[in-house]
C-alpha atoms as a PDB file:
ATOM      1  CA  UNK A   1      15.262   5.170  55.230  1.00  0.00           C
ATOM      2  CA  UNK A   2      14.540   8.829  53.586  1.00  0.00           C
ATOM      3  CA  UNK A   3      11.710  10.325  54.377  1.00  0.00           C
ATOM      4  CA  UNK A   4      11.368  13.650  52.670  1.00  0.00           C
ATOM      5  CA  UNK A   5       8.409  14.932  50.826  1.00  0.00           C
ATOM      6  CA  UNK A   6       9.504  15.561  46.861  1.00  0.00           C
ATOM      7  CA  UNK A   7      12.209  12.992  46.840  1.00  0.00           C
ATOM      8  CA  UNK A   8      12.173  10.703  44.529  1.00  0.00           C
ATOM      9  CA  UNK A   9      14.362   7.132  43.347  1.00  0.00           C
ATOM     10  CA  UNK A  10      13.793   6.464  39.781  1.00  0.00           C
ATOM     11  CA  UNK A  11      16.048   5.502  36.384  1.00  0.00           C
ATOM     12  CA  UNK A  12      16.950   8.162  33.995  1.00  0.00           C
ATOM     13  CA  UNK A  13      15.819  10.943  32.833  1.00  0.00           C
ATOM     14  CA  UNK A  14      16.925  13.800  30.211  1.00  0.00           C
ATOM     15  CA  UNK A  15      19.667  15.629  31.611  1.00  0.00           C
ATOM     16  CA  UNK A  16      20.444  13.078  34.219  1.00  0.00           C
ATOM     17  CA  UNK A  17      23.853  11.811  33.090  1.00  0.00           C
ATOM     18  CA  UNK A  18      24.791  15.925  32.692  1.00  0.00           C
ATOM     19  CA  UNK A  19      24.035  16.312  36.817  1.00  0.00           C
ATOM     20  CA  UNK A  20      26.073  12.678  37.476  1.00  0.00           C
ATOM     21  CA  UNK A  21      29.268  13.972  35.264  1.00  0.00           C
ATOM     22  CA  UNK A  22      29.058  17.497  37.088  1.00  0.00           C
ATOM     23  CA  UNK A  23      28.219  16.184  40.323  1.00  0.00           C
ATOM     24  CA  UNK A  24      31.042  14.062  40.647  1.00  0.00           C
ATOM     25  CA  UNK A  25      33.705  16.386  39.001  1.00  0.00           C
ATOM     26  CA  UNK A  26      33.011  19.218  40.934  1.00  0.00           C
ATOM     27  CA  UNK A  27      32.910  16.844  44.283  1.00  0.00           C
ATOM     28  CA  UNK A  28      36.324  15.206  43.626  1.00  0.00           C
ATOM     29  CA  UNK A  29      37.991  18.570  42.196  1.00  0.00           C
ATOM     30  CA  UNK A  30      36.464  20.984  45.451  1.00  0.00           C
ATOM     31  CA  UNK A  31      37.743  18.000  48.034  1.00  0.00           C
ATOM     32  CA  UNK A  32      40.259  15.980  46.587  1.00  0.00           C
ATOM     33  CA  UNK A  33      41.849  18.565  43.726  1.00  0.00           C
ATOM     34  CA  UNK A  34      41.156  16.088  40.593  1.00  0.00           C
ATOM     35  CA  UNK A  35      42.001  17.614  37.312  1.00  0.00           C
ATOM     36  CA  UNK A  36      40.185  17.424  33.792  1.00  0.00           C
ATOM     37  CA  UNK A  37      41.206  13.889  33.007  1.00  0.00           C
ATOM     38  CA  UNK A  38      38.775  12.512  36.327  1.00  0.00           C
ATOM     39  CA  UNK A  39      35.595  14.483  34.537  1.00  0.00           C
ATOM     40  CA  UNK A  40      36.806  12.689  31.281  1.00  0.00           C
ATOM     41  CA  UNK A  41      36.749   9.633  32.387  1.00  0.00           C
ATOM     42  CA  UNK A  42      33.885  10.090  34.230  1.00  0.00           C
ATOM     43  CA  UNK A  43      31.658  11.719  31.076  1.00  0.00           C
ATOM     44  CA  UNK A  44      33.765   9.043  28.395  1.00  0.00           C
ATOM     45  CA  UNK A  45      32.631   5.718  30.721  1.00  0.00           C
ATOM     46  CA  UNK A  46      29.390   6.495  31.660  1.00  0.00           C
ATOM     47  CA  UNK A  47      28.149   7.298  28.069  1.00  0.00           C
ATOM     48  CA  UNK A  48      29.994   3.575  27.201  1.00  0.00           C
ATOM     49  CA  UNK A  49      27.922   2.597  30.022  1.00  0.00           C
ATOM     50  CA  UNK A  50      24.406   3.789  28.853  1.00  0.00           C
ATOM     51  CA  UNK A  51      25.121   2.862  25.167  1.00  0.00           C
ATOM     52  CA  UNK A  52      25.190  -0.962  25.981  1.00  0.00           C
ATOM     53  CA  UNK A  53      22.914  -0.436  28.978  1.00  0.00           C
ATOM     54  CA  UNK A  54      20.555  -3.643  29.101  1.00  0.00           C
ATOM     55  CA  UNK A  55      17.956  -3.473  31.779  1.00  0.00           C
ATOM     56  CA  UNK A  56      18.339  -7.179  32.772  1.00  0.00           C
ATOM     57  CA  UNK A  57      21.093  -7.028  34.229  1.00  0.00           C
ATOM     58  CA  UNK A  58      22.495  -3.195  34.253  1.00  0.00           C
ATOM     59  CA  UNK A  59      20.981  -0.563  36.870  1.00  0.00           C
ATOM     60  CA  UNK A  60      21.195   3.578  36.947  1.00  0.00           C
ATOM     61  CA  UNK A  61      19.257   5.295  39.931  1.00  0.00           C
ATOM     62  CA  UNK A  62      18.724   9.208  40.194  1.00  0.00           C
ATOM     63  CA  UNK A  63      17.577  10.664  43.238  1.00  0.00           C
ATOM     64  CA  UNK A  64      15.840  13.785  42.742  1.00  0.00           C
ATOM     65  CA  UNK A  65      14.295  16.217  45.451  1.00  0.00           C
ATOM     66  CA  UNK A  66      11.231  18.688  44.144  1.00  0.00           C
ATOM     67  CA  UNK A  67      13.281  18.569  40.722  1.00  0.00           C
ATOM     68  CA  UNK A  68      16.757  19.017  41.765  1.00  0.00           C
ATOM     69  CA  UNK A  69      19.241  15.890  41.340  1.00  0.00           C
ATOM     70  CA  UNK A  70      20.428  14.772  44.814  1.00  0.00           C
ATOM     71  CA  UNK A  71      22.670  11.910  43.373  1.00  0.00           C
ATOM     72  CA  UNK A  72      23.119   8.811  41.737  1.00  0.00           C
ATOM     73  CA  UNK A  73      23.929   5.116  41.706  1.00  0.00           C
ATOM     74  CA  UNK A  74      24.595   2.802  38.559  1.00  0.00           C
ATOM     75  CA  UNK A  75      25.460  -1.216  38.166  1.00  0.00           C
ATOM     76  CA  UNK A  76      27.299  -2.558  35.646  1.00  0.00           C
ATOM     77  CA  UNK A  77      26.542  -5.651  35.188  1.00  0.00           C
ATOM     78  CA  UNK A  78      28.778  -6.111  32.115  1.00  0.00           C
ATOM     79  CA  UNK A  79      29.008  -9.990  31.588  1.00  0.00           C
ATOM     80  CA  UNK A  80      32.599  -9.919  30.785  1.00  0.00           C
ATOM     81  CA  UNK A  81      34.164  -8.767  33.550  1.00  0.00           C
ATOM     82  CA  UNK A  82      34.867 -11.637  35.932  1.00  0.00           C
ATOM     83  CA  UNK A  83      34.856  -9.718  39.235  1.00  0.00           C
ATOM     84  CA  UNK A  84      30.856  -9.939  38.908  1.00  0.00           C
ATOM     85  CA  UNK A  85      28.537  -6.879  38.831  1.00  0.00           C
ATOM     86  CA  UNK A  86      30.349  -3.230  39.452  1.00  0.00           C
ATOM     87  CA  UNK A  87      28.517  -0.638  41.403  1.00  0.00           C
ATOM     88  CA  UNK A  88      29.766   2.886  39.946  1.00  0.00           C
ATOM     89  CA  UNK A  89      28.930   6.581  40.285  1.00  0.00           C
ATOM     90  CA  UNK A  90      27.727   6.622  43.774  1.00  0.00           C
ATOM     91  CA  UNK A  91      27.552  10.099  44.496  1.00  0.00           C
ATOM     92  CA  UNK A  92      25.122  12.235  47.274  1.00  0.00           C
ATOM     93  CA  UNK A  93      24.606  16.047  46.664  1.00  0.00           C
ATOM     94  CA  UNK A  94      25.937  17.811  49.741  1.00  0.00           C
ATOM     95  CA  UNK A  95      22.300  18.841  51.011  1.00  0.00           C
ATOM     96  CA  UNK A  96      21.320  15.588  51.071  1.00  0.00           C
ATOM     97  CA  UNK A  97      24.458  13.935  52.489  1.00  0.00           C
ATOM     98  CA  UNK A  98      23.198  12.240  56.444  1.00  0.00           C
ATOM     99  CA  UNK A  99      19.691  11.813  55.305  1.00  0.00           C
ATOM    100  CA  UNK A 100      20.049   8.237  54.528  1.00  0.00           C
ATOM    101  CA  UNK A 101      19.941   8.658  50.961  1.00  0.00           C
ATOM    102  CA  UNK A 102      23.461   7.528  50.394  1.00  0.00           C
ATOM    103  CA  UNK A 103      22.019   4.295  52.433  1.00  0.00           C
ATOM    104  CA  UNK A 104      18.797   3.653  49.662  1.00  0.00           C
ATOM    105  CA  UNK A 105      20.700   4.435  46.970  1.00  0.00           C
ATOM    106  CA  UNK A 106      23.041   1.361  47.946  1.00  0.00           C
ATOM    107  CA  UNK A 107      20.673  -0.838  48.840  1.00  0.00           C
ATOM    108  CA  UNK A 108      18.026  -0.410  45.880  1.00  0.00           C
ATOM    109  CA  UNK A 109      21.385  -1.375  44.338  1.00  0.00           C
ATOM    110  CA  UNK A 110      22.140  -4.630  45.605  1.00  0.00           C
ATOM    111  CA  UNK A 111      18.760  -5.590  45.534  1.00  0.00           C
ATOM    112  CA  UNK A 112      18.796  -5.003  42.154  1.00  0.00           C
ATOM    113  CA  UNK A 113      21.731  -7.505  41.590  1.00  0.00           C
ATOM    114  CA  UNK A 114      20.033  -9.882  44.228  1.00  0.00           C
ATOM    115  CA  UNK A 115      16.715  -9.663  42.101  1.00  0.00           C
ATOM    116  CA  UNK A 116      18.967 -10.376  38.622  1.00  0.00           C
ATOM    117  CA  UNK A 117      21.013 -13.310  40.083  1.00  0.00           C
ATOM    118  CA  UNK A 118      24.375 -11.433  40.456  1.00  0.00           C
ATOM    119  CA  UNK A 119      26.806 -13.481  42.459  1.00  0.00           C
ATOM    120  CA  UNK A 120      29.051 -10.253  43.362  1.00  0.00           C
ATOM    121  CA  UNK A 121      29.020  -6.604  43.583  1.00  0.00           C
ATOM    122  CA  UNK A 122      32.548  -5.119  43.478  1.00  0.00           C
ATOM    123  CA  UNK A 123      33.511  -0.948  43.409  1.00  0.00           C
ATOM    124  CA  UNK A 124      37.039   1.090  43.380  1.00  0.00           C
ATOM    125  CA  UNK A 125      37.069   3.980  45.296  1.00  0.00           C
ATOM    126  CA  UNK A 126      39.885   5.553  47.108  1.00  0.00           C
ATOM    127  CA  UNK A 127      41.313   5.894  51.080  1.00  0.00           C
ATOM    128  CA  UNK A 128      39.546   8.910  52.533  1.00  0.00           C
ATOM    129  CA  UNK A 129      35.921   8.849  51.245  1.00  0.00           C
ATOM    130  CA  UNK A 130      35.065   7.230  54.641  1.00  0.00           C
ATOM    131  CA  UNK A 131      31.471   8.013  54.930  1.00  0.00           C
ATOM    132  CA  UNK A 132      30.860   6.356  51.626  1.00  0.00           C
ATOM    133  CA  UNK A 133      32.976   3.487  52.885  1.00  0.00           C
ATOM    134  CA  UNK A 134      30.933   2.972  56.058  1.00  0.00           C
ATOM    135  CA  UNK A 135      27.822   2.670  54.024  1.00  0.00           C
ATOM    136  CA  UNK A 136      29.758  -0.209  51.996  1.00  0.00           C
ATOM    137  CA  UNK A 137      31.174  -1.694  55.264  1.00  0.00           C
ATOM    138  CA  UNK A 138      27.609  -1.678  57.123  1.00  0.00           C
ATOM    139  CA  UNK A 139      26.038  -3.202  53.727  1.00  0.00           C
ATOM    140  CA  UNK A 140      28.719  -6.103  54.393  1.00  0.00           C
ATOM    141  CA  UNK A 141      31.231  -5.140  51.325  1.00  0.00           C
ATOM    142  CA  UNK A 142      34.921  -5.986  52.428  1.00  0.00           C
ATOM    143  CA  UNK A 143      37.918  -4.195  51.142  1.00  0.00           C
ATOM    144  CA  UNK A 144      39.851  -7.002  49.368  1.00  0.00           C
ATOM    145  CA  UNK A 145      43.046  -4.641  48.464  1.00  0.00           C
ATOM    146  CA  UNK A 146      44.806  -1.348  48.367  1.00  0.00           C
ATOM    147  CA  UNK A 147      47.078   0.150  46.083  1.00  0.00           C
ATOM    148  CA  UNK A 148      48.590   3.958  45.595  1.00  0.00           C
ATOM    149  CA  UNK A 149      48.188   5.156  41.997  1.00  0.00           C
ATOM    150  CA  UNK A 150      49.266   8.142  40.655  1.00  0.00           C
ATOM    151  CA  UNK A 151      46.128   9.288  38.901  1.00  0.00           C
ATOM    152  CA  UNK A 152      44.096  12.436  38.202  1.00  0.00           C
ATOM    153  CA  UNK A 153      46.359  15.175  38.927  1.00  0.00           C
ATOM    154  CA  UNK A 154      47.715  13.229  41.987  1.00  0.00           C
ATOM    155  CA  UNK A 155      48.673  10.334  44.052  1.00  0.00           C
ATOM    156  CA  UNK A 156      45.698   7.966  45.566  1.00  0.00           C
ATOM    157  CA  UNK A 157      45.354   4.651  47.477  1.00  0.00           C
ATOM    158  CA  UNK A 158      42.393   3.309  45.007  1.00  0.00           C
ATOM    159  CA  UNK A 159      40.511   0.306  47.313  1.00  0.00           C
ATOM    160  CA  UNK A 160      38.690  -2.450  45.452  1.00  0.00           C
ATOM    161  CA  UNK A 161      35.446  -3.200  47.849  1.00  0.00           C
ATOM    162  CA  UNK A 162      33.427  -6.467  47.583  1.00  0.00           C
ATOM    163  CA  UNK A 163      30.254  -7.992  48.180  1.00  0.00           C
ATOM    164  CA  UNK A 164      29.238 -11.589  48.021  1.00  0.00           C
ATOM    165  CA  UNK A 165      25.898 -12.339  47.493  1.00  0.00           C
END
């Protein structure tokens, strides 16, 4: 669990979805070399996201420490898609990465989905990210499949991770 004085969990706040778009381009540019069209997708989905957010059955987390955003965690619990509940922009500032905020972040997730009667949690991320993957893995998601895209400036083996609840 975190313990550190001025940290705290909570929903959104003015600004926040700023930090998430520039925390996870920066990220996946610095480490992985992802061009303009990740950021864009990033920015163009997650305002889709919080325009039809419904709080009984969607979640966004922020972690902030004394002020400063120290990453994020959303569910989309979009009713159409048949896959079940989709955990999405899971990202962990680099000060606070090994603190076990990566690990509340997930699970104030899925209990979120537990609380709201979601029957599976599913995420696509790609091979390499393994310390986000052993959070997933240690949770009990499974990787169900692999498959190389070419995508964002480059070629990726996206991974489709799942949870049943």
């Amino acid at each position: 669990m975190v313990r550190m004085d001025g940290l705290t969990i909570g929903g959104y706040f003015p600004g926040s979805l700023g930090y998430v778009v520039q925390a996870h381009a920066l990220y996946y540019h610095e480490h992985w070399g992802f061009d303009v069209s990740f950021e864009s997708q990033v920015s163009r989905e997650l305002g889709e996201f919080m325009g039809r957010y419904d709080c009984r059955r969607d979640g966004f987390w922020t972690a902030r420490f004394n002020g400063t955003f120290a990453g994020s965690i959303a569910i989309d619990g979009n009713p159409e898609n048949p896959d079940g509940a989709r955990l999405r922009w899971f990202i962990v500032a680099s000060e606070f990465r090994g603190k076990g905020l990566g690990s509340a972040l997930i699970s104030e997730s899925v209990s979120f989905c537990r609380e709201t009667g979601q029957k599976r949690i599913f995420l696509w991320t790609f091979r390499g990210l393994n310390a986000a993957q052993g959070l997933y893995e240690k949770i009990g998601f499974t990787l169900e499949r692999e498959t190389a895209v070419e995508q964002w400036g480059g070629t990726i083996v996206e991974q489709k991770y799942e949870l049943k609840l």
